[in-house]
N, C-alpha and C. Protein backbone atom coordinates (compact mmCIF):
# COMPACT_ATOMS: atom_id res chain seq x y z
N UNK A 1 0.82 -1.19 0.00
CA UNK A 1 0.00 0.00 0.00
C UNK A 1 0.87 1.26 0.00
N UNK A 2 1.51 1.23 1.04
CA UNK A 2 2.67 2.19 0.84
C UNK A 2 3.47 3.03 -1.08
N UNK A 3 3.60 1.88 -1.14
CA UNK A 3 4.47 1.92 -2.17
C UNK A 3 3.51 2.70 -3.44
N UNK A 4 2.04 2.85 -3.53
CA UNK A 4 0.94 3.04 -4.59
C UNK A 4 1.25 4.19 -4.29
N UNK A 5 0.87 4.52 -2.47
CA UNK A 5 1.03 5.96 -2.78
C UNK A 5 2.10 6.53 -2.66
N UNK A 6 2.92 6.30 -2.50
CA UNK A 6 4.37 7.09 -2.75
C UNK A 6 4.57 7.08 -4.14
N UNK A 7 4.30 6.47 -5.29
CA UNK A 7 3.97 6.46 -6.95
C UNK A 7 2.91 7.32 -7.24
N UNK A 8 1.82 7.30 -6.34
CA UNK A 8 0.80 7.86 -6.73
C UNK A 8 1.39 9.79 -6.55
N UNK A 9 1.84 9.71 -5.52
CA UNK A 9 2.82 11.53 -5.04
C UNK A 9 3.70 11.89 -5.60
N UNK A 10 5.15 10.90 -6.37
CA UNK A 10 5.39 11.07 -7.54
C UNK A 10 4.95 11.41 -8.69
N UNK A 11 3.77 10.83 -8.99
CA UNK A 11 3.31 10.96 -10.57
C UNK A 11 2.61 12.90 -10.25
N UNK A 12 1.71 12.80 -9.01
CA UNK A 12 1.11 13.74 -9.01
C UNK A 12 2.11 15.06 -8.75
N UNK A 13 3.76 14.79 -8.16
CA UNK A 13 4.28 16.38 -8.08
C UNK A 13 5.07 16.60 -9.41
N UNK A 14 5.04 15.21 -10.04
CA UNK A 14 5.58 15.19 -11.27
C UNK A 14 4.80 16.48 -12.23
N UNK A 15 3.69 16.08 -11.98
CA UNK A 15 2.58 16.58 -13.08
C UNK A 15 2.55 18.10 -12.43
N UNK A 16 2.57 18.38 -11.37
CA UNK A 16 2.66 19.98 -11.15
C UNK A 16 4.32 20.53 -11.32
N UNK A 17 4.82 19.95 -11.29
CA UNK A 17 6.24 20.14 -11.78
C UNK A 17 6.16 21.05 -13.11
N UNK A 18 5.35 20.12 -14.44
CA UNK A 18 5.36 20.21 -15.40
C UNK A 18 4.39 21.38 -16.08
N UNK A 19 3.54 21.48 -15.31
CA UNK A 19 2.44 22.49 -15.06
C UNK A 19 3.23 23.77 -15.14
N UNK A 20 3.93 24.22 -13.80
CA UNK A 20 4.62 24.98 -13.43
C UNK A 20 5.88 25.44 -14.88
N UNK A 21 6.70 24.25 -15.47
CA UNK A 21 7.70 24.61 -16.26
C UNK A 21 6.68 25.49 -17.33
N UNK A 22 5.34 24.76 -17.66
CA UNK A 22 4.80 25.29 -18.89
C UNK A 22 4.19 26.75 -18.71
N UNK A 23 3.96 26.90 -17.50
CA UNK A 23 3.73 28.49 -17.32
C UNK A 23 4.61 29.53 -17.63
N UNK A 24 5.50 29.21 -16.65
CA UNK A 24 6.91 29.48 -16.41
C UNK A 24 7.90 30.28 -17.62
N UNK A 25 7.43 29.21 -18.62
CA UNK A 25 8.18 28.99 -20.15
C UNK A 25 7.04 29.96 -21.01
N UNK A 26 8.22 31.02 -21.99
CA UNK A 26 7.50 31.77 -22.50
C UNK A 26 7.45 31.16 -24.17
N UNK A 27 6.13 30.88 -24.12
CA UNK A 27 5.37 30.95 -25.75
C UNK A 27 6.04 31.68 -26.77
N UNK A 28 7.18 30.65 -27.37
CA UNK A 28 7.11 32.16 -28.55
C UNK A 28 6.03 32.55 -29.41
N UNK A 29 4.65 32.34 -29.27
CA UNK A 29 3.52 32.38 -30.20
C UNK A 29 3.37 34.52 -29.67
N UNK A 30 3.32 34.04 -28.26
CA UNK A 30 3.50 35.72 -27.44
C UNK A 30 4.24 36.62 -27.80
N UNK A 31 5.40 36.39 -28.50
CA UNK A 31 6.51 37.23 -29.26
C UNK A 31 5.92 37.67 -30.65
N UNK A 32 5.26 36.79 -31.35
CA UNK A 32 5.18 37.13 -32.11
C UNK A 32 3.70 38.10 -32.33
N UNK A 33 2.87 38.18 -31.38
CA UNK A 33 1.58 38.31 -30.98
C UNK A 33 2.35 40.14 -30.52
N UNK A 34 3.13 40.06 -29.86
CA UNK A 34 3.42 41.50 -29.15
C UNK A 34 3.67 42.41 -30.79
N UNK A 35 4.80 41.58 -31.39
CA UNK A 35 5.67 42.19 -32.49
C UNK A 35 4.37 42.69 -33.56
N UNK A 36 3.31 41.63 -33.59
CA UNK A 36 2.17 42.06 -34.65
C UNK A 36 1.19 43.07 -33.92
N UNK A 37 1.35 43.52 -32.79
CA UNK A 37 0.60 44.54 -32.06
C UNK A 37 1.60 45.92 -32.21
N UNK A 38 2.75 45.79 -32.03
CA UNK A 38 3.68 46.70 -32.37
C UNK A 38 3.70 47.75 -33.62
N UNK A 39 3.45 46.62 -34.65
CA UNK A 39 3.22 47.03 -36.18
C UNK A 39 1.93 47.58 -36.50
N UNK A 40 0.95 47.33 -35.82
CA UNK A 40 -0.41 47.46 -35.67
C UNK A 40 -0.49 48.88 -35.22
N UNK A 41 0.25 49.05 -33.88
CA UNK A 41 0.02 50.58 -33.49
C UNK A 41 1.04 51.65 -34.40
N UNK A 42 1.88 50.73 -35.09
CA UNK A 42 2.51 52.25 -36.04
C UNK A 42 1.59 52.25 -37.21
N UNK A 43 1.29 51.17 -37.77
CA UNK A 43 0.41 51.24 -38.89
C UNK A 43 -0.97 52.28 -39.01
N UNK A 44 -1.63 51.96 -37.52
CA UNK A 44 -2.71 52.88 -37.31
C UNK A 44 -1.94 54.23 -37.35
N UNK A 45 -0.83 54.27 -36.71
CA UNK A 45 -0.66 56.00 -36.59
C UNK A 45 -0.35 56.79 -37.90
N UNK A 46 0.20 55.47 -38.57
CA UNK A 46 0.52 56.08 -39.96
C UNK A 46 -1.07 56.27 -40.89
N UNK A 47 -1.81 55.56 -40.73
CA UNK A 47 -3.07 55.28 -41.86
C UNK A 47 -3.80 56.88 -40.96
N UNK A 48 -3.75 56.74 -39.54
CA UNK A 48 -4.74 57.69 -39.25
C UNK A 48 -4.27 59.45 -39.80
N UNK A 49 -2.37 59.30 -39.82
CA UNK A 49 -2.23 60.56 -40.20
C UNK A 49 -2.29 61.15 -41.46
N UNK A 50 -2.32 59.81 -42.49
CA UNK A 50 -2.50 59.61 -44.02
C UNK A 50 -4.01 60.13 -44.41
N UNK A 51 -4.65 59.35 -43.65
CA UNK A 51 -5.96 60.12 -44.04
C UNK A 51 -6.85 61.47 -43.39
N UNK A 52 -6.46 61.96 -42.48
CA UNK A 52 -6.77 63.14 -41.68
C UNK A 52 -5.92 64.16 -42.24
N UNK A 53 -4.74 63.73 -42.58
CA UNK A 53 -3.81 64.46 -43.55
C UNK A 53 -3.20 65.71 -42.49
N UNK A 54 -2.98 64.54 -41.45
CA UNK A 54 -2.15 65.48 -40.41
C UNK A 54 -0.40 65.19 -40.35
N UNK A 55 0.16 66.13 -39.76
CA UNK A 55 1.38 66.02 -40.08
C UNK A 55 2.04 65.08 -39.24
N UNK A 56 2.97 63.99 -39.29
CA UNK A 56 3.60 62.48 -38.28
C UNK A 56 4.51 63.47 -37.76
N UNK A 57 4.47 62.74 -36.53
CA UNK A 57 5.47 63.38 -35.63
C UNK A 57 6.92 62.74 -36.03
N UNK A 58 7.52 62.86 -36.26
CA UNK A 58 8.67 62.69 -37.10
C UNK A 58 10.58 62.97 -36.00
N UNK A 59 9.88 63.71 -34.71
CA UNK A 59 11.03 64.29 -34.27
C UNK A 59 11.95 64.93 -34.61
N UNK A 60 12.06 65.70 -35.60
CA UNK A 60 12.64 66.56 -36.26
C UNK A 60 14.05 66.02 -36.91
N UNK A 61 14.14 63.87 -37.22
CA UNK A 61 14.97 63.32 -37.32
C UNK A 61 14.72 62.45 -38.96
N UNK A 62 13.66 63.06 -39.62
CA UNK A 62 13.59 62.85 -40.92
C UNK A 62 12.59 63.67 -41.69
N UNK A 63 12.27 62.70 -43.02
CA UNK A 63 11.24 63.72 -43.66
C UNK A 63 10.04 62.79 -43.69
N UNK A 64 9.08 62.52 -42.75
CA UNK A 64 8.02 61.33 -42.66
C UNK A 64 7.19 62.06 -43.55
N UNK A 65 6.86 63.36 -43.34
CA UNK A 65 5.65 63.66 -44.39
C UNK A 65 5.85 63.77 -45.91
N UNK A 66 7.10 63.89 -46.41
CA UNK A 66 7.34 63.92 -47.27
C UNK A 66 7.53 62.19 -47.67
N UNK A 67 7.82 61.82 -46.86
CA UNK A 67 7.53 60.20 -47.79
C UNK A 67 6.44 59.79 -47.89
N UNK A 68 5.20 59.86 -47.08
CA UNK A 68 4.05 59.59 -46.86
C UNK A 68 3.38 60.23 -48.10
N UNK A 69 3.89 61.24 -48.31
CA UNK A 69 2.78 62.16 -49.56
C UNK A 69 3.24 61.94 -50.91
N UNK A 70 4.28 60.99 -51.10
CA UNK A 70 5.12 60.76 -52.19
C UNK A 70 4.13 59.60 -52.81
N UNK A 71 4.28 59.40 -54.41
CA UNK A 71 3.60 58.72 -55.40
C UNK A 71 4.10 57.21 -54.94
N UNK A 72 5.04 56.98 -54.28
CA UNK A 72 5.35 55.46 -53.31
C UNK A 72 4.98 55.08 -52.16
N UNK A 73 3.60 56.07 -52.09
CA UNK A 73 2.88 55.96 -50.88
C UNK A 73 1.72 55.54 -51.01
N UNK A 74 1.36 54.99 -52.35
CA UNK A 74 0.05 54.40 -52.56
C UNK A 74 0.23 53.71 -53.87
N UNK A 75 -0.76 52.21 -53.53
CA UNK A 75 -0.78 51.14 -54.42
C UNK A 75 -2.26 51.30 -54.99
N UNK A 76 -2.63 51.31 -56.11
CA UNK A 76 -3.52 51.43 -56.66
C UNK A 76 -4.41 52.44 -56.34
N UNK A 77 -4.17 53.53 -56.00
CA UNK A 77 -4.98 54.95 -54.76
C UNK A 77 -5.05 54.44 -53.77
N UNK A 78 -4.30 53.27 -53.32
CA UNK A 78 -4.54 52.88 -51.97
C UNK A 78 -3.38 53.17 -51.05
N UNK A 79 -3.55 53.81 -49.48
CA UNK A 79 -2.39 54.24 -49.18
C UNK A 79 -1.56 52.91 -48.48
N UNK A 80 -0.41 52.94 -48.34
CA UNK A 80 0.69 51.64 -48.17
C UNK A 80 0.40 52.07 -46.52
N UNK A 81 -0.05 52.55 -45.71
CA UNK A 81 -0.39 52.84 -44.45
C UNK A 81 -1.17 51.62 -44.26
N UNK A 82 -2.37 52.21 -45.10
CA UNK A 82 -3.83 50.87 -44.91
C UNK A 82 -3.52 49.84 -44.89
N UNK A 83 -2.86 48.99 -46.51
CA UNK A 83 -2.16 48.06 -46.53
C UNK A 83 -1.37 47.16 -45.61
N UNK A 84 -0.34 48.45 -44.82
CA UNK A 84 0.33 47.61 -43.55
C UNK A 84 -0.84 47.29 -42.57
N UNK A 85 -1.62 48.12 -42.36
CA UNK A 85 -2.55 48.09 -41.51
C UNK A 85 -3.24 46.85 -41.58
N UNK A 86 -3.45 46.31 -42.75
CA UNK A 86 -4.33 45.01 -43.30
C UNK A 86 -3.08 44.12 -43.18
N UNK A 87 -2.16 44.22 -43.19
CA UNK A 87 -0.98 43.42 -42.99
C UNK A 87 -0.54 42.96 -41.52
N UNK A 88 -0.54 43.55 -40.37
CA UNK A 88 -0.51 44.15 -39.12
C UNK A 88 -1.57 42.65 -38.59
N UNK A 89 -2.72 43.30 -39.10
CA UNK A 89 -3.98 42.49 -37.85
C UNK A 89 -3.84 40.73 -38.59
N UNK A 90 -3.64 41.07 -39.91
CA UNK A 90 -3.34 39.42 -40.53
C UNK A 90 -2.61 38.80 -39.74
N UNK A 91 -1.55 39.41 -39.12
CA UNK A 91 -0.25 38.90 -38.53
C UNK A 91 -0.48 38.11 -37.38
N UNK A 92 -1.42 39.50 -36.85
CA UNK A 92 -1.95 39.49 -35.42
C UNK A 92 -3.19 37.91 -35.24
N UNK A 93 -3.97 38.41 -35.87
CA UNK A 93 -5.00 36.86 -35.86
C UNK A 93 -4.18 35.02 -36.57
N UNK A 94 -3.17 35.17 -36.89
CA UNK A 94 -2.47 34.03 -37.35
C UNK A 94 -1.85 33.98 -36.34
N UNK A 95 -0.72 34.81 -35.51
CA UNK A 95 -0.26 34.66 -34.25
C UNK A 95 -0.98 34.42 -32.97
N UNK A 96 -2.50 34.63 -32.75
CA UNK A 96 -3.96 34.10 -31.99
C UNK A 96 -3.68 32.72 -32.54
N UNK A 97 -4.14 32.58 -33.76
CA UNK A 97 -4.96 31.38 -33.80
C UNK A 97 -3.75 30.40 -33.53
N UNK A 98 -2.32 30.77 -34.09
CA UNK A 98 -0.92 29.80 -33.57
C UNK A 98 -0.92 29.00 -31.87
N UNK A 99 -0.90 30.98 -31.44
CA UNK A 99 -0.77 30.43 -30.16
C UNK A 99 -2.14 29.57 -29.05
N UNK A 100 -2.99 29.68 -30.05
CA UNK A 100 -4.30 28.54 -29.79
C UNK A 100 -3.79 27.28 -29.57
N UNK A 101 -3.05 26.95 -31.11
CA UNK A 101 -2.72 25.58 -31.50
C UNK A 101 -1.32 25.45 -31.86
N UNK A 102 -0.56 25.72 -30.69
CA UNK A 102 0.97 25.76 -30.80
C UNK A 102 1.35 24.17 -31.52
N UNK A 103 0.34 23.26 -31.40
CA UNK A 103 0.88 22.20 -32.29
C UNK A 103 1.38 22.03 -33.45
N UNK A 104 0.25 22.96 -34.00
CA UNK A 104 -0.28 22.83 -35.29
C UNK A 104 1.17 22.99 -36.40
N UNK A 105 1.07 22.95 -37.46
CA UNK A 105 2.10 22.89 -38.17
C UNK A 105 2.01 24.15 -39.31
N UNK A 106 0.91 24.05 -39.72
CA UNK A 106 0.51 25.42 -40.60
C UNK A 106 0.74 26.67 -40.34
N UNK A 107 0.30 26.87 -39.29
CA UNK A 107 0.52 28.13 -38.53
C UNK A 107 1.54 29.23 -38.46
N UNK A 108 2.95 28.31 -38.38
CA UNK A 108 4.35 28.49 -38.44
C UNK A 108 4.54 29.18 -40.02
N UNK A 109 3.94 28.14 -40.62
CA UNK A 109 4.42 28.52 -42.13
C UNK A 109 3.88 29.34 -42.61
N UNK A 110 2.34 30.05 -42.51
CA UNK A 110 1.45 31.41 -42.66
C UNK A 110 1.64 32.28 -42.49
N UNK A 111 2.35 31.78 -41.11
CA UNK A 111 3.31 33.48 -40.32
C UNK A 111 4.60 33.55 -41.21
N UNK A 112 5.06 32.92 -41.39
CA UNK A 112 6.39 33.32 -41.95
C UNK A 112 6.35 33.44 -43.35
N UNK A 113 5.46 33.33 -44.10
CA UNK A 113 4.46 34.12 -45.34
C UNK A 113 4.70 35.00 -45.51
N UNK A 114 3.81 35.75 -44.98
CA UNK A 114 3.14 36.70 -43.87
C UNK A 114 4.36 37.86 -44.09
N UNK A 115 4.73 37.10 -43.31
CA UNK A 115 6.16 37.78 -42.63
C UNK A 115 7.14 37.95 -43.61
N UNK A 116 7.31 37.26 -44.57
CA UNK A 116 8.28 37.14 -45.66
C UNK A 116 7.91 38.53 -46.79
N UNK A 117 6.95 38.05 -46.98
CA UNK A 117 5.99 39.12 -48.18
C UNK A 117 6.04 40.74 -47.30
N UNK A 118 5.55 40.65 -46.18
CA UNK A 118 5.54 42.30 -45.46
C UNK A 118 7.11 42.50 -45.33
N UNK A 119 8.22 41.67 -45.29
CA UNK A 119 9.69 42.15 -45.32
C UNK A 119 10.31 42.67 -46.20
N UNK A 120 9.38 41.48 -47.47
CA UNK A 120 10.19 41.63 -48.50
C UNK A 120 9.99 43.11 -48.82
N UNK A 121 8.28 43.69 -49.22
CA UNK A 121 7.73 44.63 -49.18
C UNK A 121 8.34 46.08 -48.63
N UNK A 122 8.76 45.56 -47.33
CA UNK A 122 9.41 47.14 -46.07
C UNK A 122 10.77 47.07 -47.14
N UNK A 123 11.35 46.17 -47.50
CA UNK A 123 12.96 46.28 -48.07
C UNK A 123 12.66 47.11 -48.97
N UNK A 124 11.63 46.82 -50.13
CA UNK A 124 11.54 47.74 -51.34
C UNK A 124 11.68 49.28 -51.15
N UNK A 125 10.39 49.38 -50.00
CA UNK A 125 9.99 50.83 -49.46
C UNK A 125 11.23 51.55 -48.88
N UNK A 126 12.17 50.84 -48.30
CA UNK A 126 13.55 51.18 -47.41
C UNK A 126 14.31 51.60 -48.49
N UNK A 127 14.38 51.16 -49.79
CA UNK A 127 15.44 51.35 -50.80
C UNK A 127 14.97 52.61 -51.52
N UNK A 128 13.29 53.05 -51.71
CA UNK A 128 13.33 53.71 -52.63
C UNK A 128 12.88 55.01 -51.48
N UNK A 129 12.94 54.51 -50.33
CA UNK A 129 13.55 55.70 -49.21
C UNK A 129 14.57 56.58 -49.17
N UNK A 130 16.09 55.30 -49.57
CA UNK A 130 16.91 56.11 -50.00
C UNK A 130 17.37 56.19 -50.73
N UNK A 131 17.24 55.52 -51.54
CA UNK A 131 17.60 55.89 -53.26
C UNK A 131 17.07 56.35 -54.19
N UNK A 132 15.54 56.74 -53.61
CA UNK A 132 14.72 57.90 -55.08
C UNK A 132 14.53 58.95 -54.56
N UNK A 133 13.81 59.28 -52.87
CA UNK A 133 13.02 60.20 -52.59
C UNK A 133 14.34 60.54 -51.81
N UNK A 134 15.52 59.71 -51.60
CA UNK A 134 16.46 60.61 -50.67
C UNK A 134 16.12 61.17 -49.30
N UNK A 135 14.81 60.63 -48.24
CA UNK A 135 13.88 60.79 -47.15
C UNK A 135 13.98 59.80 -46.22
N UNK A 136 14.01 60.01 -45.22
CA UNK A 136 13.65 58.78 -44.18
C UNK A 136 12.54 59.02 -43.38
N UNK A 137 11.74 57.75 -43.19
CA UNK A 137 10.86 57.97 -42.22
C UNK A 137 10.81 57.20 -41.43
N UNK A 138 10.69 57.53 -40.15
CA UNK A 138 11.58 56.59 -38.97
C UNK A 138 10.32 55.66 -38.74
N UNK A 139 8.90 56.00 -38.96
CA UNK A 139 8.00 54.96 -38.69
C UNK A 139 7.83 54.04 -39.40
N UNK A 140 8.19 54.30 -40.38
CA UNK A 140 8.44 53.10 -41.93
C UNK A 140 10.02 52.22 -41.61
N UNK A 141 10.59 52.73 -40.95
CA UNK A 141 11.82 52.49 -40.55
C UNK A 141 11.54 51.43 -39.51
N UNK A 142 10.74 51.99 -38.61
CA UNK A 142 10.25 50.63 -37.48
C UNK A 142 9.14 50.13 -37.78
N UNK A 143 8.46 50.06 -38.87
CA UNK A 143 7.35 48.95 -39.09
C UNK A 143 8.53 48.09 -39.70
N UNK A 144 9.65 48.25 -40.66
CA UNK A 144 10.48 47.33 -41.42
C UNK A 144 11.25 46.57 -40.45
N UNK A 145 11.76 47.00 -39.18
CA UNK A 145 12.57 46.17 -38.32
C UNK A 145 11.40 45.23 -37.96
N UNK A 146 10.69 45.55 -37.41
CA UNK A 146 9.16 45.02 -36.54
C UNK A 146 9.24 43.67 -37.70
N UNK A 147 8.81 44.03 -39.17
CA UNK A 147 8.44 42.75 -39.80
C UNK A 147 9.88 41.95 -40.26
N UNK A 148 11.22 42.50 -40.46
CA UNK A 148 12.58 42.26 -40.52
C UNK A 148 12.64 41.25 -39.02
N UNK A 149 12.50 41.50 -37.67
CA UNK A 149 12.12 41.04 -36.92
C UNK A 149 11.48 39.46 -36.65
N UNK A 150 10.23 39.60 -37.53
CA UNK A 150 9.46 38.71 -37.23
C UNK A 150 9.32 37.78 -38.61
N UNK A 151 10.07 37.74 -39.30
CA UNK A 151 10.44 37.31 -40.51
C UNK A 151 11.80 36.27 -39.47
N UNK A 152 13.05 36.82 -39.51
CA UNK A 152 14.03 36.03 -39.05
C UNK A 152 13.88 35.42 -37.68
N UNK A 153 12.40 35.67 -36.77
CA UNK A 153 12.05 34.84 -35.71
C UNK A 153 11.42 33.77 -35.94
N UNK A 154 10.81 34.14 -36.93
CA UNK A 154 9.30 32.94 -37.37
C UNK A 154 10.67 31.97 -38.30
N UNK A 155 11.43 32.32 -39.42
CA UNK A 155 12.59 31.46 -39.62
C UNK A 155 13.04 30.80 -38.98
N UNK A 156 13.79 31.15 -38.17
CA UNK A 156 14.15 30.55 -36.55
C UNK A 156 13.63 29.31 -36.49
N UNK A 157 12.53 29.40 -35.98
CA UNK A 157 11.27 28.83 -35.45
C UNK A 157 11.15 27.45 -36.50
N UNK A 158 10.92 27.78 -37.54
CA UNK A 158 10.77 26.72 -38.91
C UNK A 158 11.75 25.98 -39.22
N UNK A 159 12.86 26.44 -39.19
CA UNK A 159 14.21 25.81 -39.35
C UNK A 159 15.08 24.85 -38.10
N UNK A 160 14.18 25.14 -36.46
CA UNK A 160 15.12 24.36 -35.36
C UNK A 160 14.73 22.97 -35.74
N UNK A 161 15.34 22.02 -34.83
CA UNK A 161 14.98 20.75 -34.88
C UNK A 161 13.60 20.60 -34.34
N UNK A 162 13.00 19.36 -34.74
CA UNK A 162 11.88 18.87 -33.79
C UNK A 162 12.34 17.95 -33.02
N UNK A 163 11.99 18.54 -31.36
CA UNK A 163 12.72 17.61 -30.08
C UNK A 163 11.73 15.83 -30.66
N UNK A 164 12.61 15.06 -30.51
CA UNK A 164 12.14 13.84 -30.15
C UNK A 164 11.56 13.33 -29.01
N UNK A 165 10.08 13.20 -28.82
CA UNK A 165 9.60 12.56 -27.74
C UNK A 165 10.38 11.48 -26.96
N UNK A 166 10.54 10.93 -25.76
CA UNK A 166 10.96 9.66 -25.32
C UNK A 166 10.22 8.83 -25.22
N UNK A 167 9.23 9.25 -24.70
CA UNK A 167 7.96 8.06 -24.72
C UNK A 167 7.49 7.69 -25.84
N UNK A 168 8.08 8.07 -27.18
CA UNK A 168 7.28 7.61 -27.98
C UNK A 168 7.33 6.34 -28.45
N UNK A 169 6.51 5.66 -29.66
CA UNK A 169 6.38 4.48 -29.53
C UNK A 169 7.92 3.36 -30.28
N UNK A 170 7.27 2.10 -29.23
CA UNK A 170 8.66 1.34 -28.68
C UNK A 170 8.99 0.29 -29.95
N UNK A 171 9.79 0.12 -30.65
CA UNK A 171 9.96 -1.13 -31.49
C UNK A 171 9.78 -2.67 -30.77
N UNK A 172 8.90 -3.16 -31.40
CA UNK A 172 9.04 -4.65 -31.29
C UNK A 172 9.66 -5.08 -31.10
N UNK A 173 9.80 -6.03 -29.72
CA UNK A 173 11.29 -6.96 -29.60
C UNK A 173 11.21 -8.45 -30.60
N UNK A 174 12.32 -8.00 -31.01
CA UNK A 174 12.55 -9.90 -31.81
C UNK A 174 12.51 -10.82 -31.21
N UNK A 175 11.84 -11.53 -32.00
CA UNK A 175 12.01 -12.92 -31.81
C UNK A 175 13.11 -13.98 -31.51
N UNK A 176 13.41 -14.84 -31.20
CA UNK A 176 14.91 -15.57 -31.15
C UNK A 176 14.58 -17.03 -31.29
């Protein structure tokens, strides 16, 4: 009798043990969830000042309005603000639904889509930042790290190993 429950107090501080590590242990689904909230609040500040047609606070450390009002500031009459903006919450609800189903396998690869296409995208905008309009704008500057960011995290992520279970299942012993 003894012996059940001393197995039985094992198994059970085992299991809060494990409880505890998984709290404990930070989600990278949460990293990527912050980083797409990040992009989200410059995106809004940029779309809201794009269309109110107020001037970005800029800190007197580039030319934000002048890139913003430039003919590389809109895709089809559409402003590249909005766009990120629609880019932003995509990020954001794929990094939800991930960290729902941290199992899942898809998830990983949507985000880093995602993430690939909005990088590739910020690189273009970064180049003809400074190589046409000769302007910087520091919020276009940190939406590009933000998705530069979350591009080479979500990589990361896709590229480590997958840990091998121990418990998993046992080969058949031979026969003799």
């Amino acid at each position: 009798m003894a012996y059940r429950t001393t197995s039985k107090r094992i198994r059970l501080e085992r299991t809060r043990q494990e409880v505890r590590s998984e709290r404990s242990s930070l989600r990278p689904q949460l990293v990527f969830v912050v980083l797409a909230l990040v992009g989200l609040g410059i995106a809004m500040y940029l779309s809201a000042t794009h269309l109110l047609e107020k001037s970005i606070v800029c800190g007197g450390a580039g030319e934000c309005d002048y890139v913003n009002a430039s003919d590389y500031a809109y895709i089809l009459g559409v402003p590249v603000a909005l766009l990120g903006l629609g880019l932003y919450a995509t990020m954001l609800v794929i990094a939800l639904q991930w960290y729902r189903a941290p199992e899942s396998e898809i998830w990983p690869v949507v985000y880093w889509g995602v993430a690939l296409s909005g990088a590739g995208y910020a690189g273009y905008l970064t180049y003809v930042e400074l190589e046409v309009l000769h302007a910087v704008c520091w919020w276009c500057v940190g939406s590009a790290i933000v998705l530069g960011v979350s591009l080479a995290l979500s990589t990361i992520l896709l590229l480590r190993p997958v840990a091998k279970s121990v418990d998993g299942p046992v080969a058949p012993a031979r026969r003799r």
